[in-house]
N, C-alpha and C. Protein backbone atom coordinates (compact mmCIF):
# COMPACT_ATOMS: atom_id res chain seq x y z
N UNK A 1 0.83 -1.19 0.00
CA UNK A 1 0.00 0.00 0.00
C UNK A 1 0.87 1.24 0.00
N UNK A 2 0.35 2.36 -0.64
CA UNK A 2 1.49 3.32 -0.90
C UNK A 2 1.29 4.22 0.39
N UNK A 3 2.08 4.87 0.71
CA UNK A 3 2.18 5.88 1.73
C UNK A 3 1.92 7.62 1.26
N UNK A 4 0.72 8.04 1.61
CA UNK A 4 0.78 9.64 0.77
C UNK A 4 0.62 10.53 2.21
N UNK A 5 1.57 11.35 1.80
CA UNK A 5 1.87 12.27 2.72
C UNK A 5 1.57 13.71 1.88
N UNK A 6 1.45 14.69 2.82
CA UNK A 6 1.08 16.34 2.98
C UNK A 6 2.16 17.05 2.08
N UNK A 7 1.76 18.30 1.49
CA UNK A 7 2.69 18.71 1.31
C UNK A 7 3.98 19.53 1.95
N UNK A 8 3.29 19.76 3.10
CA UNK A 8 4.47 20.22 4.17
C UNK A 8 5.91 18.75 4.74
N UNK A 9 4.83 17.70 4.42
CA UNK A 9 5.76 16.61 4.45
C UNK A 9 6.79 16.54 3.44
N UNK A 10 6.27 16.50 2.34
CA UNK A 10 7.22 17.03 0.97
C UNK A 10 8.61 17.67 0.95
N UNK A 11 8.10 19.16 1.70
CA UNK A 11 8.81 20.40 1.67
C UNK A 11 10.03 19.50 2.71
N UNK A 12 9.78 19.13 4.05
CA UNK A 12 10.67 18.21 4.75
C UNK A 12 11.77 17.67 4.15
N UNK A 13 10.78 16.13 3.42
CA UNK A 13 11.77 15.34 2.69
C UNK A 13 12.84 15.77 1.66
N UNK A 14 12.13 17.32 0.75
CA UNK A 14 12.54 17.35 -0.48
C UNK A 14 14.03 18.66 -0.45
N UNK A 15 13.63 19.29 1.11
CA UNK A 15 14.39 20.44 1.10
C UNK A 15 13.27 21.98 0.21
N UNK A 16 12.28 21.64 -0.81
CA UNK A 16 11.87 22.46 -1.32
C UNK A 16 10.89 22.94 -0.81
N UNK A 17 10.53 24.73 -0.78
CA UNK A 17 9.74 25.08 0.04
C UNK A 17 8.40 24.71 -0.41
N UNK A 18 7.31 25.43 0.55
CA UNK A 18 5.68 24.90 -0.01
C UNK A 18 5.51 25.53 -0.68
N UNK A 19 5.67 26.83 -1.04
CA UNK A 19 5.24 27.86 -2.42
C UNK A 19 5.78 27.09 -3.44
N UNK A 20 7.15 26.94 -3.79
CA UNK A 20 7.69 26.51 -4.80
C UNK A 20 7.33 25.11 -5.39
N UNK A 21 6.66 23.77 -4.26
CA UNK A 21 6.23 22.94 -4.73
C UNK A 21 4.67 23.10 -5.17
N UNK A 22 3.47 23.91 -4.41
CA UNK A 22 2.58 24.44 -4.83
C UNK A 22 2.64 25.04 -6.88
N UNK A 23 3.82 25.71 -7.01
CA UNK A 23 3.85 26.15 -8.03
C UNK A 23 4.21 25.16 -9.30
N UNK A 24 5.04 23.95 -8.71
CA UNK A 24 5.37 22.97 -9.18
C UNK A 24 3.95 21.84 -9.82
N UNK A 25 3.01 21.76 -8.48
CA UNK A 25 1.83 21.04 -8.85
C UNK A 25 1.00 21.82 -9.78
N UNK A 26 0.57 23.64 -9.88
CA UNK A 26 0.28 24.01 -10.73
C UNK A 26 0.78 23.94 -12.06
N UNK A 27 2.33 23.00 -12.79
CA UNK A 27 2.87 23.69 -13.91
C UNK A 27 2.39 21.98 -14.40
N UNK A 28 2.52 21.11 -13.33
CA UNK A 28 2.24 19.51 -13.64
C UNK A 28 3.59 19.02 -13.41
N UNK A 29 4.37 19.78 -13.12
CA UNK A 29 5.94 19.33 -13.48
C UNK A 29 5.94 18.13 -12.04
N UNK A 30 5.16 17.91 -10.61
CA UNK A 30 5.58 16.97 -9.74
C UNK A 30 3.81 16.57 -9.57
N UNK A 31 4.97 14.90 -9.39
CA UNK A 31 3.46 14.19 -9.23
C UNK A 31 2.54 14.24 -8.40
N UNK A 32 1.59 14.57 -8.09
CA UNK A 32 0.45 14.54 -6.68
C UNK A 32 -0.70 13.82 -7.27
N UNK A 33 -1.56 14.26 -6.11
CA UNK A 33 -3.21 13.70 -6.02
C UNK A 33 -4.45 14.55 -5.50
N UNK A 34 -5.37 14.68 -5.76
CA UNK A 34 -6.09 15.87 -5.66
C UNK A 34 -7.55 15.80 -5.05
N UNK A 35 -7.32 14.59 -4.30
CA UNK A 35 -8.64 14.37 -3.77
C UNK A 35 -9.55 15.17 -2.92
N UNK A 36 -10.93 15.40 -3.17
CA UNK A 36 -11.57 16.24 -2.44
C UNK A 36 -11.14 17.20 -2.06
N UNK A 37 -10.46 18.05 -3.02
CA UNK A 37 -9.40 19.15 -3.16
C UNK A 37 -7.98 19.34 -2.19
N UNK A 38 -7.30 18.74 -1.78
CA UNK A 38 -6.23 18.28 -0.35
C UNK A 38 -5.34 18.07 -1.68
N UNK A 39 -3.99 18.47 -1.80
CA UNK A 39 -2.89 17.95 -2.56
C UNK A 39 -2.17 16.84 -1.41
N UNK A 40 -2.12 15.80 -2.17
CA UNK A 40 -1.63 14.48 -1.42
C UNK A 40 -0.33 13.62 -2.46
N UNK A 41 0.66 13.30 -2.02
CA UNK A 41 1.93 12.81 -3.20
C UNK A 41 2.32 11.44 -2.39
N UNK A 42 2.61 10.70 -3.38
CA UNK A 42 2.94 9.27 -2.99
C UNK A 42 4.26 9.38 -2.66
N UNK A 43 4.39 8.91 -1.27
CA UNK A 43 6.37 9.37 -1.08
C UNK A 43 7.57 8.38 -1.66
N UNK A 44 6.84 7.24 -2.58
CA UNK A 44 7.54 6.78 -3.79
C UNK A 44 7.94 7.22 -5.10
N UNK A 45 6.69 7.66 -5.21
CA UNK A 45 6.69 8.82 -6.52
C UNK A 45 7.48 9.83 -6.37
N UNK A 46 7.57 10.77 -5.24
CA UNK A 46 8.47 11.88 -5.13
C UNK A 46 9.80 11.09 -4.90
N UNK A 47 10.47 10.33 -4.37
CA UNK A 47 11.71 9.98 -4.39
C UNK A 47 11.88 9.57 -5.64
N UNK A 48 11.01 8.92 -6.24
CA UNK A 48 11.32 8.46 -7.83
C UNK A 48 11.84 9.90 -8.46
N UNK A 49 10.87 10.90 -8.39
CA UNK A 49 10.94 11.82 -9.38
C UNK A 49 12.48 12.39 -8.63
N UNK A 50 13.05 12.65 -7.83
CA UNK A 50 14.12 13.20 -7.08
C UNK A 50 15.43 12.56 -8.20
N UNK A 51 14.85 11.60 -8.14
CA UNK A 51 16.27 10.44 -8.44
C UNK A 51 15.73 10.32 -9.95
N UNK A 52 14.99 10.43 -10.54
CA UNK A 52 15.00 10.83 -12.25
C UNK A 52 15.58 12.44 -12.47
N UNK A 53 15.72 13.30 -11.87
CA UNK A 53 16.42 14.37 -12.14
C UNK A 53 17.82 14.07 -11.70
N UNK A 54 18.73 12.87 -11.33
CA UNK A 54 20.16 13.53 -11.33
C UNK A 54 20.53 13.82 -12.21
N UNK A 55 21.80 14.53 -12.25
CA UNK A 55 22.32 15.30 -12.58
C UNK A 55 23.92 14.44 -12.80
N UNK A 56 24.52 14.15 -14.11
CA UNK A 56 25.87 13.51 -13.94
C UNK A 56 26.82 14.28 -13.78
N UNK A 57 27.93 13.72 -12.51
CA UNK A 57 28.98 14.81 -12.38
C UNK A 57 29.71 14.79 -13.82
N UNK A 58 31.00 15.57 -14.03
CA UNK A 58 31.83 16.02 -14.98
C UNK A 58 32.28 14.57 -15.06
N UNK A 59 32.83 13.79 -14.33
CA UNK A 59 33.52 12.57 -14.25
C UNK A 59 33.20 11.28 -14.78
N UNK A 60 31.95 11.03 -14.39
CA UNK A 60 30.47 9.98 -15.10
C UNK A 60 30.62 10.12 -16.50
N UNK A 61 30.41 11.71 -16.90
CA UNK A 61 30.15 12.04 -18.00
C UNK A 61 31.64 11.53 -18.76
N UNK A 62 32.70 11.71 -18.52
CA UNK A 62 33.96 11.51 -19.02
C UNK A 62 34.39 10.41 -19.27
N UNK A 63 33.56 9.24 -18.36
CA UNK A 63 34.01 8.23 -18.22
C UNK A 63 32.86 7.50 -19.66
N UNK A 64 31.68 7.92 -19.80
CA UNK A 64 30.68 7.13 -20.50
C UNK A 64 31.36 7.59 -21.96
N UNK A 65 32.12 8.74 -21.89
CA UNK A 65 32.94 9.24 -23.92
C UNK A 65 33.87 7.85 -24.23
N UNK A 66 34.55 7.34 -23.03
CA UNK A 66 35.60 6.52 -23.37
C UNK A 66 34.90 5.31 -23.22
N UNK A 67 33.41 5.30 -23.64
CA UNK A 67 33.03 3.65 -24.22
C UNK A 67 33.43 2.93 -25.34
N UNK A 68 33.85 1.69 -25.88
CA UNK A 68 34.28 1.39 -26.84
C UNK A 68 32.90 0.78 -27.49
């Protein structure tokens, strides 16, 4: 069963404030749920989406040119 937490829970986990994730659920850009108007996010989904935005250091990147 999934676990959905608040968005102040969010702001916690994510480091990002509540305006900025508020503005986030308005653009569609992070996943939520909208029941009986309450924004609610699966705290799988948000770690998913966390960890689909890294970012490769300079080094990763250097290392994947010298594939044969």
């Amino acid at each position: 069963m999934k676990k959905y937490i608040g968005i102040r829970d969010v702001s916690r986990l994510t480091g990002i404030s509540v305006s900025t994730l508020y503005k986030l659920t308005a653009s569609g850009s992070i996943p939520y749920y909208k029941p009986s108007g309450k924004l609610l996010f699966s705290e799988d989904e948000i770690v998913a989406w966390i960890e689909a935005s890294r970012v490769c250091p300079q080094a990763d990147a250097n290392l994947d040119s010298l594939a044969f």
